[in-house]
Each structure stands twice: as structure tokens, then as C-alpha cells.
PDB file of N, CA and C in Angstrom:
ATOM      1  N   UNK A   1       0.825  -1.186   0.000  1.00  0.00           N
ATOM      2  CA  UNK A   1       0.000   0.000   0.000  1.00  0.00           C
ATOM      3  C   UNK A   1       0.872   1.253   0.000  1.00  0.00           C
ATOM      4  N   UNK A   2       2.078   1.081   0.600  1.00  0.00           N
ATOM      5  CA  UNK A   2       2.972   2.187   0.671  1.00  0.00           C
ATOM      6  C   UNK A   2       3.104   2.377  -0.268  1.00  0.00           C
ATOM      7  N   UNK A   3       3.495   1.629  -0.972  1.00  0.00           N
ATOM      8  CA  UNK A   3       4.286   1.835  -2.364  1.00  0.00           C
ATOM      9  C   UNK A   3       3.280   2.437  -3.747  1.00  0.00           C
ATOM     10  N   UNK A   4       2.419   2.133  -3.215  1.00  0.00           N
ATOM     11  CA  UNK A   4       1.038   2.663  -4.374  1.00  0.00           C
ATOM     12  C   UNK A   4       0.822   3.907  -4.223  1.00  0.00           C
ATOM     13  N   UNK A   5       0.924   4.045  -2.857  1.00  0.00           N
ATOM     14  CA  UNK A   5       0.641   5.528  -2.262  1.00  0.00           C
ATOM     15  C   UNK A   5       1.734   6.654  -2.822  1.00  0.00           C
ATOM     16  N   UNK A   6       3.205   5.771  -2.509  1.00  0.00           N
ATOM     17  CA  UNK A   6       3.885   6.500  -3.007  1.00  0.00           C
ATOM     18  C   UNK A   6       4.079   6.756  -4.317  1.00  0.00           C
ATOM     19  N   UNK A   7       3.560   6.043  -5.533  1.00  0.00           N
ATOM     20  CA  UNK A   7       3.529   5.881  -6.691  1.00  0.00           C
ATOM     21  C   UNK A   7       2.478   6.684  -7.153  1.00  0.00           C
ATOM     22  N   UNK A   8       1.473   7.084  -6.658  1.00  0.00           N
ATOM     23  CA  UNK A   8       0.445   7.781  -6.931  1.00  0.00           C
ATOM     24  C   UNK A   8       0.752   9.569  -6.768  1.00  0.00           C
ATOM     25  N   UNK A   9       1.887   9.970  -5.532  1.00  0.00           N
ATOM     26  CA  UNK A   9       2.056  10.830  -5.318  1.00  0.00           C
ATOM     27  C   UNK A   9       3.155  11.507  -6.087  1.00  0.00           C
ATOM     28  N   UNK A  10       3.835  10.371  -6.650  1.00  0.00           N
ATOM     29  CA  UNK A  10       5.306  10.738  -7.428  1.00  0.00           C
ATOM     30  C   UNK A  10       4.669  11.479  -8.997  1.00  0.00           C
ATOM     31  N   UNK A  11       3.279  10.322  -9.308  1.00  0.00           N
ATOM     32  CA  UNK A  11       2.575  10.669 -10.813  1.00  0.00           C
ATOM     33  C   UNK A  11       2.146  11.973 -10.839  1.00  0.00           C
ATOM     34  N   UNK A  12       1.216  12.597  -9.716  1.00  0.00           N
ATOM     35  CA  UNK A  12       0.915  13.720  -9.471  1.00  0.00           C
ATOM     36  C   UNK A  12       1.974  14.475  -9.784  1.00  0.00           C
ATOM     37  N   UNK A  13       3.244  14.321  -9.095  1.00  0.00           N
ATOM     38  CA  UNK A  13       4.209  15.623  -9.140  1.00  0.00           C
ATOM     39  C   UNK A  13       4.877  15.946 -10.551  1.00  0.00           C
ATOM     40  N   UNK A  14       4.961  14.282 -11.293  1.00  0.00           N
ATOM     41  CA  UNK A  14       4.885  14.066 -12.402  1.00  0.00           C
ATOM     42  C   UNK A  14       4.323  15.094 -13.364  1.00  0.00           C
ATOM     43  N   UNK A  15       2.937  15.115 -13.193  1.00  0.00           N
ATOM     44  CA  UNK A  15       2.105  15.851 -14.207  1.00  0.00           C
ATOM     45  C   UNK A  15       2.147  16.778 -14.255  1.00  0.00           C
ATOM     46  N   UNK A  16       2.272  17.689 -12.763  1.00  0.00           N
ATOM     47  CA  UNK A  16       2.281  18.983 -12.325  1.00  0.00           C
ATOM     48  C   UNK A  16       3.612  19.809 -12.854  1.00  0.00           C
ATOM     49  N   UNK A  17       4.526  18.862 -13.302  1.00  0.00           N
ATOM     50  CA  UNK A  17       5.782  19.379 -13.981  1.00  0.00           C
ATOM     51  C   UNK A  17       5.852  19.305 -15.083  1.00  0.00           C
ATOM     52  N   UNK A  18       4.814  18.395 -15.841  1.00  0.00           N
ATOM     53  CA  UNK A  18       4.376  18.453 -17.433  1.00  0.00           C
ATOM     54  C   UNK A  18       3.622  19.907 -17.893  1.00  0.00           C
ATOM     55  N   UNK A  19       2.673  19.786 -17.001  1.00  0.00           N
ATOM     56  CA  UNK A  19       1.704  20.889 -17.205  1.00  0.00           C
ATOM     57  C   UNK A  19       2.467  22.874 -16.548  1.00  0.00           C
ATOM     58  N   UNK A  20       3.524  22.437 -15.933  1.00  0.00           N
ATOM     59  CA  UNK A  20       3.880  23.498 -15.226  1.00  0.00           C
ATOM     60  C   UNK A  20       5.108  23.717 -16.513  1.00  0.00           C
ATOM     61  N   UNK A  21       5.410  22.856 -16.910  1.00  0.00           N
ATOM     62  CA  UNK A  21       6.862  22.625 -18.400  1.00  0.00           C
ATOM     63  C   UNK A  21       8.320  22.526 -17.322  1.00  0.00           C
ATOM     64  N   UNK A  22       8.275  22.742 -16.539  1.00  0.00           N
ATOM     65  CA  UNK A  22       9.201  22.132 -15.506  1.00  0.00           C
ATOM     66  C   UNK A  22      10.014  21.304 -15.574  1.00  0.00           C
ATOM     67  N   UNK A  23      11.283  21.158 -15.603  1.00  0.00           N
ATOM     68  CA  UNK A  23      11.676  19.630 -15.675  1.00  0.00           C
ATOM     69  C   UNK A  23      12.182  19.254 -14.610  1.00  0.00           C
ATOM     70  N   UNK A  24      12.422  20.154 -13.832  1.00  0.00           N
ATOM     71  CA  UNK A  24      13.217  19.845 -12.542  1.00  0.00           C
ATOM     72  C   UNK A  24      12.178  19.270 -11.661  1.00  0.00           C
ATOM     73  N   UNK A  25      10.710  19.923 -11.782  1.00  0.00           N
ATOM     74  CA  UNK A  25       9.569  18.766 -11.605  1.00  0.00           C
ATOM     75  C   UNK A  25       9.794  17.172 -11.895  1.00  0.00           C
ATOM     76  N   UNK A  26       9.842  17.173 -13.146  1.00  0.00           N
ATOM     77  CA  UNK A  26       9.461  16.110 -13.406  1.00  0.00           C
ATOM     78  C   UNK A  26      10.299  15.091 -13.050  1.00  0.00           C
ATOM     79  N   UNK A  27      11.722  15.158 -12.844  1.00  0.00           N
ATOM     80  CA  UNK A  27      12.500  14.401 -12.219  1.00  0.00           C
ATOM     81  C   UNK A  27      12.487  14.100 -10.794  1.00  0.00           C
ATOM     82  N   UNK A  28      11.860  15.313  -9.817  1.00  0.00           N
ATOM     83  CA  UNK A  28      11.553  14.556  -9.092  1.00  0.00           C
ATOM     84  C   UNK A  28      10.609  13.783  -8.809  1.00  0.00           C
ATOM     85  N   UNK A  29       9.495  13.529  -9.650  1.00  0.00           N
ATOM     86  CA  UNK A  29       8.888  12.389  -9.883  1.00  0.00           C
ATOM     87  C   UNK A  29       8.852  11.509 -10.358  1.00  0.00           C
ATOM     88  N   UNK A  30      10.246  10.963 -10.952  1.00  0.00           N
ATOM     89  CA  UNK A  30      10.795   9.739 -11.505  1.00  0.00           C
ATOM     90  C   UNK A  30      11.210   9.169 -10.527  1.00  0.00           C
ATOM     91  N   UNK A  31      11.368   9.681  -9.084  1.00  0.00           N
ATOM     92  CA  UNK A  31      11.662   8.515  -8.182  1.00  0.00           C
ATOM     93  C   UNK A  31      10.940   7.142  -8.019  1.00  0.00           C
ATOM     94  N   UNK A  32       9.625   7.862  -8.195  1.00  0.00           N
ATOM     95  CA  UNK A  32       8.379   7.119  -7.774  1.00  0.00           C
ATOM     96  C   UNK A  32       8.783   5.366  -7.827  1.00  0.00           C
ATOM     97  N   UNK A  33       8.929   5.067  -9.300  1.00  0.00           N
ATOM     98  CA  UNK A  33       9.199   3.521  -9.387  1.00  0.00           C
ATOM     99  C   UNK A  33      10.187   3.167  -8.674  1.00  0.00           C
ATOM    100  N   UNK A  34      11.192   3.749  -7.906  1.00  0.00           N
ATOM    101  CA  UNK A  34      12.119   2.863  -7.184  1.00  0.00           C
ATOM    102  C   UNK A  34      11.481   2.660  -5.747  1.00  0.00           C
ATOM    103  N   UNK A  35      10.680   3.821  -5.684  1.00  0.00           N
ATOM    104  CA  UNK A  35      10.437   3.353  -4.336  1.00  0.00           C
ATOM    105  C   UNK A  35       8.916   2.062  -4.237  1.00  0.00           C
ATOM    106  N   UNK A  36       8.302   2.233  -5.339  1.00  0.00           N
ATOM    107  CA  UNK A  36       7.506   1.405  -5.440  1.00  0.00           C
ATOM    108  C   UNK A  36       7.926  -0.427  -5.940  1.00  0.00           C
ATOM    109  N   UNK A  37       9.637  -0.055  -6.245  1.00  0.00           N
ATOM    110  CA  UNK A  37      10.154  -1.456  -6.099  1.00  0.00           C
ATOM    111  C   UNK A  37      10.679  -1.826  -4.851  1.00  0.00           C
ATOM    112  N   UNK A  38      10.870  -1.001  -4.340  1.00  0.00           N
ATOM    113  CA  UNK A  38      11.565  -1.064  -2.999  1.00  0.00           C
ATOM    114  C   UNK A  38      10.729  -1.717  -2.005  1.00  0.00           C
ATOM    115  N   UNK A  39       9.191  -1.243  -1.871  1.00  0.00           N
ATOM    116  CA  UNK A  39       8.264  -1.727  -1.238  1.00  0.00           C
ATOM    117  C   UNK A  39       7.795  -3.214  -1.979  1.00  0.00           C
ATOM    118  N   UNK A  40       7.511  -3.314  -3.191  1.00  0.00           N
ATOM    119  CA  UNK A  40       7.192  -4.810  -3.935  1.00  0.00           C
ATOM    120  C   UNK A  40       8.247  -5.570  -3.901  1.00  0.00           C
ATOM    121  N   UNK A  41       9.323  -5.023  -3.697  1.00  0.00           N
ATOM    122  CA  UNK A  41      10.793  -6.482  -3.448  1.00  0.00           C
ATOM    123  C   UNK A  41      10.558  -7.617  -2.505  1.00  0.00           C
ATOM    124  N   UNK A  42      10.555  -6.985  -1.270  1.00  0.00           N
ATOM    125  CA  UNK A  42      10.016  -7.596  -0.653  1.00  0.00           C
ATOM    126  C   UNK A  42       8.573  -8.446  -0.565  1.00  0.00           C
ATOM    127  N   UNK A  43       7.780  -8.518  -0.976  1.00  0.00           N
ATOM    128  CA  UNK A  43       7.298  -8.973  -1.077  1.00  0.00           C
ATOM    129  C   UNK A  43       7.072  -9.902  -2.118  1.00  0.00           C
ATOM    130  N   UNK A  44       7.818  -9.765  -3.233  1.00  0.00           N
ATOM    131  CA  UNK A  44       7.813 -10.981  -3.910  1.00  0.00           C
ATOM    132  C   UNK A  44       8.974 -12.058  -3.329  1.00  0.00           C
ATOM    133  N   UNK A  45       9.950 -11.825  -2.769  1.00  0.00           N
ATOM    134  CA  UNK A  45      10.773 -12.704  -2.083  1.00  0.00           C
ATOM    135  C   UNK A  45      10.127 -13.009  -1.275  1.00  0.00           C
ATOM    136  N   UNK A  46       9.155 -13.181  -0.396  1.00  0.00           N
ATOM    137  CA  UNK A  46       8.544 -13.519   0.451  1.00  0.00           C
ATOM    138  C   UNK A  46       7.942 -14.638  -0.284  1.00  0.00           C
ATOM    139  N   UNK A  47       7.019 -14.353  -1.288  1.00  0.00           N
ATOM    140  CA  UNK A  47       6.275 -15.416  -1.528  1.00  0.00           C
ATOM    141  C   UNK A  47       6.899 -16.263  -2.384  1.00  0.00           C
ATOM    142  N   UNK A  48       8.258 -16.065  -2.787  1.00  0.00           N
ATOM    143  CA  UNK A  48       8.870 -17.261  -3.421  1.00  0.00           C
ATOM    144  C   UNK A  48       9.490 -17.867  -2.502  1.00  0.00           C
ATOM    145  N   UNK A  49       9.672 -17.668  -1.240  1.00  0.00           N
ATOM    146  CA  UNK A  49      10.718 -18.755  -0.371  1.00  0.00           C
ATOM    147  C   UNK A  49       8.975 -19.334   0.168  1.00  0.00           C
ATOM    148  N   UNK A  50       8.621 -18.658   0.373  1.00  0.00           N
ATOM    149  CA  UNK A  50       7.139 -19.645   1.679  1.00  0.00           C
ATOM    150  C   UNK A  50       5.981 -20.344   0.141  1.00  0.00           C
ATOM    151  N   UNK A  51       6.023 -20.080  -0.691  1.00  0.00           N
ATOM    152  CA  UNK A  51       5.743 -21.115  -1.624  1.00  0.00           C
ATOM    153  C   UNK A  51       6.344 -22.222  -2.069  1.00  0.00           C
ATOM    154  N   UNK A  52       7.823 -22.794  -1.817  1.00  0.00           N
ATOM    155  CA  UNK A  52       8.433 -23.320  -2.344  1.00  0.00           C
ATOM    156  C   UNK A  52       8.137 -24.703  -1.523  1.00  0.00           C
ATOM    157  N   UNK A  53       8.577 -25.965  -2.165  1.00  0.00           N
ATOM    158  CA  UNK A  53       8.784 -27.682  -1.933  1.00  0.00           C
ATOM    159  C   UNK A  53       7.663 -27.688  -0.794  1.00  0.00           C
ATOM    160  N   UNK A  54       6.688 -27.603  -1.778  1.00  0.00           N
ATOM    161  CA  UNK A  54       5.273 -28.345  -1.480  1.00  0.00           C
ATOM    162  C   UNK A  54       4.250 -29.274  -2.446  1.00  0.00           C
ATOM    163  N   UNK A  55       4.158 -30.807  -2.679  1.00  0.00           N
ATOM    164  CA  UNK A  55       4.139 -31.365  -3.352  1.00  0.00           C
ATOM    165  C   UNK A  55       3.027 -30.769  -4.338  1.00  0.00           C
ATOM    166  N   UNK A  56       3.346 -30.940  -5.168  1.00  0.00           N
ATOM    167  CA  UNK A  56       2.194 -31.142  -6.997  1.00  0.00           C
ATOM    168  C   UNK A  56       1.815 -29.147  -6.574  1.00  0.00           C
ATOM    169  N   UNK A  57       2.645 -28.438  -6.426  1.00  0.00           N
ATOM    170  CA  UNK A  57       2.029 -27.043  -6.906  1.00  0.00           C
ATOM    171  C   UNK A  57       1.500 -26.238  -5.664  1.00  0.00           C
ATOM    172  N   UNK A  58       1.529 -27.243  -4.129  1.00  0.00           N
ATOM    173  CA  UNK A  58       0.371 -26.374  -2.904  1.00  0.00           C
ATOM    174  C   UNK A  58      -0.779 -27.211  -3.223  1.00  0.00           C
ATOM    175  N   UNK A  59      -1.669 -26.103  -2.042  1.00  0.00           N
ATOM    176  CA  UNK A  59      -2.809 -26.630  -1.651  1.00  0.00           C
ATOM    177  C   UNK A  59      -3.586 -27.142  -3.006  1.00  0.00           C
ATOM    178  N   UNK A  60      -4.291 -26.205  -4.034  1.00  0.00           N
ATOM    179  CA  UNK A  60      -4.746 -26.716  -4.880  1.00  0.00           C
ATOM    180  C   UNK A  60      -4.456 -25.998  -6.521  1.00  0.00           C
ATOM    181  N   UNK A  61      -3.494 -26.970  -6.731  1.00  0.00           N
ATOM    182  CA  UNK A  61      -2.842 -26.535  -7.948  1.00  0.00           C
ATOM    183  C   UNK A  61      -3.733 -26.112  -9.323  1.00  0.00           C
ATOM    184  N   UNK A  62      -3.737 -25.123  -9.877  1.00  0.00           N
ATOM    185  CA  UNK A  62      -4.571 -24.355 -10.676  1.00  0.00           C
ATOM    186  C   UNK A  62      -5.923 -24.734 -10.791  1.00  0.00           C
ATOM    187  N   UNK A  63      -6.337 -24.170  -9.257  1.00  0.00           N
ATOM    188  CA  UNK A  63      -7.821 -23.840  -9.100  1.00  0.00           C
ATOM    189  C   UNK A  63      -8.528 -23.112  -9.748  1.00  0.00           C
ATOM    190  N   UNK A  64      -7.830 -21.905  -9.829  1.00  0.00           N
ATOM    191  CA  UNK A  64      -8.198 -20.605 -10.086  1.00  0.00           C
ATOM    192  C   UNK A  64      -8.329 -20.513 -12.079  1.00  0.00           C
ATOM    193  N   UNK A  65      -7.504 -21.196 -12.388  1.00  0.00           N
ATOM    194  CA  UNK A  65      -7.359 -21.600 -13.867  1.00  0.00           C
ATOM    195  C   UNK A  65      -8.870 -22.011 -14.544  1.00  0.00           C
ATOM    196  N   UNK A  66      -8.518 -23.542 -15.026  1.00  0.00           N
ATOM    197  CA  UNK A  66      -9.631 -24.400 -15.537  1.00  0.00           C
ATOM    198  C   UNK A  66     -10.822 -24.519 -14.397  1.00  0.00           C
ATOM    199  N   UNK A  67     -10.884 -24.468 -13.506  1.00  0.00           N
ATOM    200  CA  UNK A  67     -11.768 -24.873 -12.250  1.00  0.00           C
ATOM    201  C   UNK A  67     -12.576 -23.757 -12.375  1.00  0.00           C
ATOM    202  N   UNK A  68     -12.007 -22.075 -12.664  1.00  0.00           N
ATOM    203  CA  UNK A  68     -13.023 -21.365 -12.284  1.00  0.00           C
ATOM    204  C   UNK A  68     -13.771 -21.232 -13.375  1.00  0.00           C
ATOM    205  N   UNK A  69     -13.313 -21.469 -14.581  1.00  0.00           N
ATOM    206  CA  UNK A  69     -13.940 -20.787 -15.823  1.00  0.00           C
ATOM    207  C   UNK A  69     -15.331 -22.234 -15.978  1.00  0.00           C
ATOM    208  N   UNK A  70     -14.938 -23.564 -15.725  1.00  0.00           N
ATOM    209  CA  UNK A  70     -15.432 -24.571 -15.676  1.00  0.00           C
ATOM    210  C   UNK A  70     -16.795 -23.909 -14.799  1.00  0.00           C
ATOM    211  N   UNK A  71     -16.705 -23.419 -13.638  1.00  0.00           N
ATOM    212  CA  UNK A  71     -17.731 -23.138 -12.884  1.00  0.00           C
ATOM    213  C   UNK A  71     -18.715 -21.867 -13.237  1.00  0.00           C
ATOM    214  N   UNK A  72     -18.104 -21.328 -13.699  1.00  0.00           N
ATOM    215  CA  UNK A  72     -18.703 -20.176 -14.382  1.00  0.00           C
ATOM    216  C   UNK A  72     -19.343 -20.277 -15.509  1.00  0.00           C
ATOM    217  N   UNK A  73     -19.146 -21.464 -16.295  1.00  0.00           N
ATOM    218  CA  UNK A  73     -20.034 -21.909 -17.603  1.00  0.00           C
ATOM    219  C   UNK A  73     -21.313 -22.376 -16.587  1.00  0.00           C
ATOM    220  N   UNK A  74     -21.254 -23.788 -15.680  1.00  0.00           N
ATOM    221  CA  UNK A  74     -21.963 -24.066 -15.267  1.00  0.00           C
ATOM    222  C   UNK A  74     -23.056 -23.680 -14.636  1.00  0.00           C
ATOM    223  N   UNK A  75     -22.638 -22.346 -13.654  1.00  0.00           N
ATOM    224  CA  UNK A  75     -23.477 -21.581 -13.431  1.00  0.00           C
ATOM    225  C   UNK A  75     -24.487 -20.644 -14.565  1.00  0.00           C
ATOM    226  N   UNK A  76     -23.878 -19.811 -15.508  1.00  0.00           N
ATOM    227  CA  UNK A  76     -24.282 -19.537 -16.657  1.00  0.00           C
ATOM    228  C   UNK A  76     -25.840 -20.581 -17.067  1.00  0.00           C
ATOM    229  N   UNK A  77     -24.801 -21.625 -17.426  1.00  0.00           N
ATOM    230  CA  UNK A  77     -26.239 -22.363 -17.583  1.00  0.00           C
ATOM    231  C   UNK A  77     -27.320 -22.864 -17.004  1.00  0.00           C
ATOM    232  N   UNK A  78     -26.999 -23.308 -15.775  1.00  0.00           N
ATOM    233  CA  UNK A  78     -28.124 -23.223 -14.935  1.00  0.00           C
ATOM    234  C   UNK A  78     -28.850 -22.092 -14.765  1.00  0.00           C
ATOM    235  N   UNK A  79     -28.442 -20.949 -14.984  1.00  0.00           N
ATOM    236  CA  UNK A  79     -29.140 -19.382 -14.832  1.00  0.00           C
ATOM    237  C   UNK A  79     -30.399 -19.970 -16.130  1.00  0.00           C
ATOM    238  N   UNK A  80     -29.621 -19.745 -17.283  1.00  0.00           N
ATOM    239  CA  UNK A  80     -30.562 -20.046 -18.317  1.00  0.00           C
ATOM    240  C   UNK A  80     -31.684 -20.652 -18.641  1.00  0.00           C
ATOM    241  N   UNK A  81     -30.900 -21.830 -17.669  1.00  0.00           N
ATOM    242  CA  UNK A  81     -32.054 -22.934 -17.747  1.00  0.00           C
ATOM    243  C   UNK A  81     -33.442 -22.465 -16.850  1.00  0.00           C
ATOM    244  N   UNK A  82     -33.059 -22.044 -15.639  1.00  0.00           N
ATOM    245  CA  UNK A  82     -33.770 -21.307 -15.030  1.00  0.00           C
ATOM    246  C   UNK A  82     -34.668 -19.891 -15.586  1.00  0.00           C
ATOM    247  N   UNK A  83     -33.829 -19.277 -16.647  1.00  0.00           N
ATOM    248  CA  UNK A  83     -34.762 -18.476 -17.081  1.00  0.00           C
ATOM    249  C   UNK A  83     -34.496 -18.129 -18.297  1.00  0.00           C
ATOM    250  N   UNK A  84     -35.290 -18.855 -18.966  1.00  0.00           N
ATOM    251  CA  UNK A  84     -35.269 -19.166 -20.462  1.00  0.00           C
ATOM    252  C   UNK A  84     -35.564 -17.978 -21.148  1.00  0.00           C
ATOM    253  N   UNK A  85     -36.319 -16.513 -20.457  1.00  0.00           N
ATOM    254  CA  UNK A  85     -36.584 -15.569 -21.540  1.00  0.00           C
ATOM    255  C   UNK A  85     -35.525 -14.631 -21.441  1.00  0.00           C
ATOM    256  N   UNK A  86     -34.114 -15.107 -20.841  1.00  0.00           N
ATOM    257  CA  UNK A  86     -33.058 -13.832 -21.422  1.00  0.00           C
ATOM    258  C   UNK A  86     -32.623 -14.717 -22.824  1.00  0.00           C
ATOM    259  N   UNK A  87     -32.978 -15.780 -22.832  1.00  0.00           N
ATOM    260  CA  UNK A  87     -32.118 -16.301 -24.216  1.00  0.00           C
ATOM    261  C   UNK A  87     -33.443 -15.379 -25.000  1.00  0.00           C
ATOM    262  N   UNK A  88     -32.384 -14.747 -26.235  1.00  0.00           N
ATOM    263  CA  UNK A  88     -33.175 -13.913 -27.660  1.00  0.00           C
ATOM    264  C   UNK A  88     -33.732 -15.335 -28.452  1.00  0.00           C
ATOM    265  N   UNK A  89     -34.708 -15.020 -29.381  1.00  0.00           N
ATOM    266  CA  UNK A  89     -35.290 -15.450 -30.005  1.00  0.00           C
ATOM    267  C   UNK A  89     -34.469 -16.057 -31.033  1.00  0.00           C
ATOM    268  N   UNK A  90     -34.493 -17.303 -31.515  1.00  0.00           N
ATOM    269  CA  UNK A  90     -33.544 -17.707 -32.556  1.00  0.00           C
ATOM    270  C   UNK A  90     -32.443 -18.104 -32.641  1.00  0.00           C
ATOM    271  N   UNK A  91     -32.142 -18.092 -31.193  1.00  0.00           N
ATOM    272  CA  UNK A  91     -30.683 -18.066 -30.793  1.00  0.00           C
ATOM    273  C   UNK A  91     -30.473 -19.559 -30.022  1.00  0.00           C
ATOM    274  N   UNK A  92     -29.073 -20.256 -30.338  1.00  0.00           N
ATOM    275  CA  UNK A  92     -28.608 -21.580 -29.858  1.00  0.00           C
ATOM    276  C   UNK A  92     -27.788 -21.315 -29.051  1.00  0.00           C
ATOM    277  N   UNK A  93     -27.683 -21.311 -27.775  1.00  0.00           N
ATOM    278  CA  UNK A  93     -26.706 -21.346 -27.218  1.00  0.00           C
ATOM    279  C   UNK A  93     -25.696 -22.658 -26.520  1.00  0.00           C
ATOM    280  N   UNK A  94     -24.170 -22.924 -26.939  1.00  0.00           N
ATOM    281  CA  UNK A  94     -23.591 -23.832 -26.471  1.00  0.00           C
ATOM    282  C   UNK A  94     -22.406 -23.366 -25.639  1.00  0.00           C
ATOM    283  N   UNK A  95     -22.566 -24.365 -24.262  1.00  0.00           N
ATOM    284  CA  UNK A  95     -21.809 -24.156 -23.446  1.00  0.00           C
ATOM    285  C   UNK A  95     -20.682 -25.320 -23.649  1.00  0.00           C
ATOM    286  N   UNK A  96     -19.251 -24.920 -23.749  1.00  0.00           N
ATOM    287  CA  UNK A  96     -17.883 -25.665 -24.209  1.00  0.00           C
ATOM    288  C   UNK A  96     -16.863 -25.138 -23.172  1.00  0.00           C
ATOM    289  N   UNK A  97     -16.662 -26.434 -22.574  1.00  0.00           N
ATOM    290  CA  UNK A  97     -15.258 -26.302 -21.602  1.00  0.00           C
ATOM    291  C   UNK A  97     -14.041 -27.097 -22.236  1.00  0.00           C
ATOM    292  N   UNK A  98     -12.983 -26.307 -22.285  1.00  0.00           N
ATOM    293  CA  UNK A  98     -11.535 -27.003 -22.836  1.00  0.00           C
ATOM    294  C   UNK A  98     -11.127 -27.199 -21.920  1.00  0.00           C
ATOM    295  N   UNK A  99      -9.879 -28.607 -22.042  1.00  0.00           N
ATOM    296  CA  UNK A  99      -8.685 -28.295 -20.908  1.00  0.00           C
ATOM    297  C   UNK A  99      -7.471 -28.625 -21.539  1.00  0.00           C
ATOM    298  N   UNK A 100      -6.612 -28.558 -21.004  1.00  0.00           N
ATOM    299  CA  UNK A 100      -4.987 -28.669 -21.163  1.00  0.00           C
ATOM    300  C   UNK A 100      -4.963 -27.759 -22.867  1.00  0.00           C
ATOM    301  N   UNK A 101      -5.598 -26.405 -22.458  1.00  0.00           N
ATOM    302  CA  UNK A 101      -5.019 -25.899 -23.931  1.00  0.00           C
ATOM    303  C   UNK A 101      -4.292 -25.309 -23.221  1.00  0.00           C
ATOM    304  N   UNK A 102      -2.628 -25.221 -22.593  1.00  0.00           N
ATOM    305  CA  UNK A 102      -1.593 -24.783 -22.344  1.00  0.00           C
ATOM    306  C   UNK A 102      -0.905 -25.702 -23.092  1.00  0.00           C
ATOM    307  N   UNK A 103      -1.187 -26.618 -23.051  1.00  0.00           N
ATOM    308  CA  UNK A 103      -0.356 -27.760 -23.463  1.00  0.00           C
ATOM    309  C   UNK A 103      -0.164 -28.342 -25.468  1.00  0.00           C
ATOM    310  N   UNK A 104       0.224 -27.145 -26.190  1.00  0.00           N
ATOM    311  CA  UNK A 104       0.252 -26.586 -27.428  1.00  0.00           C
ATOM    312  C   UNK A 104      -1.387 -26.715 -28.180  1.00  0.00           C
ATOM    313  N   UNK A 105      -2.278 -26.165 -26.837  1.00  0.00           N
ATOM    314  CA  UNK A 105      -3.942 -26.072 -27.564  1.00  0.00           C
ATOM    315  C   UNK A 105      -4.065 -27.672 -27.889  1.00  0.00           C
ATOM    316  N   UNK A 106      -3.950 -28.545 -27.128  1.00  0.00           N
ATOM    317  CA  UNK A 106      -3.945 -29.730 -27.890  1.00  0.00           C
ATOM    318  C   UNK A 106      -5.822 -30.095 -27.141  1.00  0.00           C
ATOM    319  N   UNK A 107      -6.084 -29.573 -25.989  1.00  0.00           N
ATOM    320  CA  UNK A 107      -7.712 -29.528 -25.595  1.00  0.00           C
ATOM    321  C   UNK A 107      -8.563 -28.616 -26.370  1.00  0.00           C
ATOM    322  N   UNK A 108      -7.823 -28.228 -27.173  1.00  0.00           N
ATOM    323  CA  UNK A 108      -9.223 -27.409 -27.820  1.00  0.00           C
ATOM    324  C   UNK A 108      -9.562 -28.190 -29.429  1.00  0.00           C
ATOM    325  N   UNK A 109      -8.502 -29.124 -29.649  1.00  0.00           N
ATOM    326  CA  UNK A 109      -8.486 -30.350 -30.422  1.00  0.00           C
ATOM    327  C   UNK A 109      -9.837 -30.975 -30.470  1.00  0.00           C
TER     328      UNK A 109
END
């Protein structure tokens, strides 16, 4: 949050030295991204050591992937089914789940 904060305040001073023609402005609002790496460093080292040598990926390996989009058709259609007068007139609708198209699109085969 720091770092957003501070990134948000650097853009401001940013602009204010565009619009003012300033340049001595505007440089000091080029800090902004270091300090907004400074604050995200840490935290991505964090989550690469406390993610690491936990079998098949962690708790549940790409949930969020195929699992959600899978659920989100399903729901979809049950909506539909449930209420047949948003489908337009004339219209077919098919619900299609792929998987392993990471794997050179060979699920969408």
C-alpha cells in the first residue's frame, strides 16, 4: 500500500511538472518507481521462499485456472435454464469447456 501511495504521489508531481513545463519537476517524480520497487521487493521474495517444496504445486494446484472458468459456464447455464426468456429469439446457445489448452492447444483439439 505504501508503495502505491507512493507511486500515486510521485505521478501527481509528475504531471504537475508536465503541465507546469518544468523539468526539474518532473524528475523529481521519476523517483516514484524505485520506491515502489523497494516496497514490492520484498514482497515478492517472500512469496517465493514460503511457496516453495510443497508437493504437486500447494494446496490446490490451478484452481483458479480451468476450475473457475469450468464453474462459471456451469453456473451460466443453470441461470438459463432457469430463465429461459433472457435467451433472444432464434438463438442456440452452447456451453464448451476445454482443458490442457496450455499444453500446445492440444484440448481445444
Amino acid at each position: 500500500m505504501i508503495g502505491f501511495i507512493t507511486m500515486l504521489i510521485m505521478s501527481i508531481i509528475q504531471v504537475a511538472g508536465v503541465i507546469a513545463g518544468d523539468v526539474g519537476i518532473v524528475r523529481i517524480g521519476t523517483l516514484g518507481w524505485v520506491m515502489l520497487a523497494y516496497t514490492i521487493g520484498p514482497s515478492i521474495i517472500y512469496g517465493l521462499f514460503f511457496n516453495r517444496g510443497r508437493k504437486k504445486g500447494g494446496t490446490v494446484p490451478g484452481a483458479a485456472d480451468n476450475l473457475s472458468a469450468c464453474a462459471l459456464g456451469v453456473a451460466m447455464c443453470r441461470f438459463l435454464v432457469k430463465n429461459p426468456s433472457y435467451i433472444p429469439d432464434d438463438t442456440e446457445i452452447r456451453f464448451i469447456s476445454f482443458g490442457s489448452e496450455e499444453a500446445g492447444y492440444r484440448g481445444s483439439q
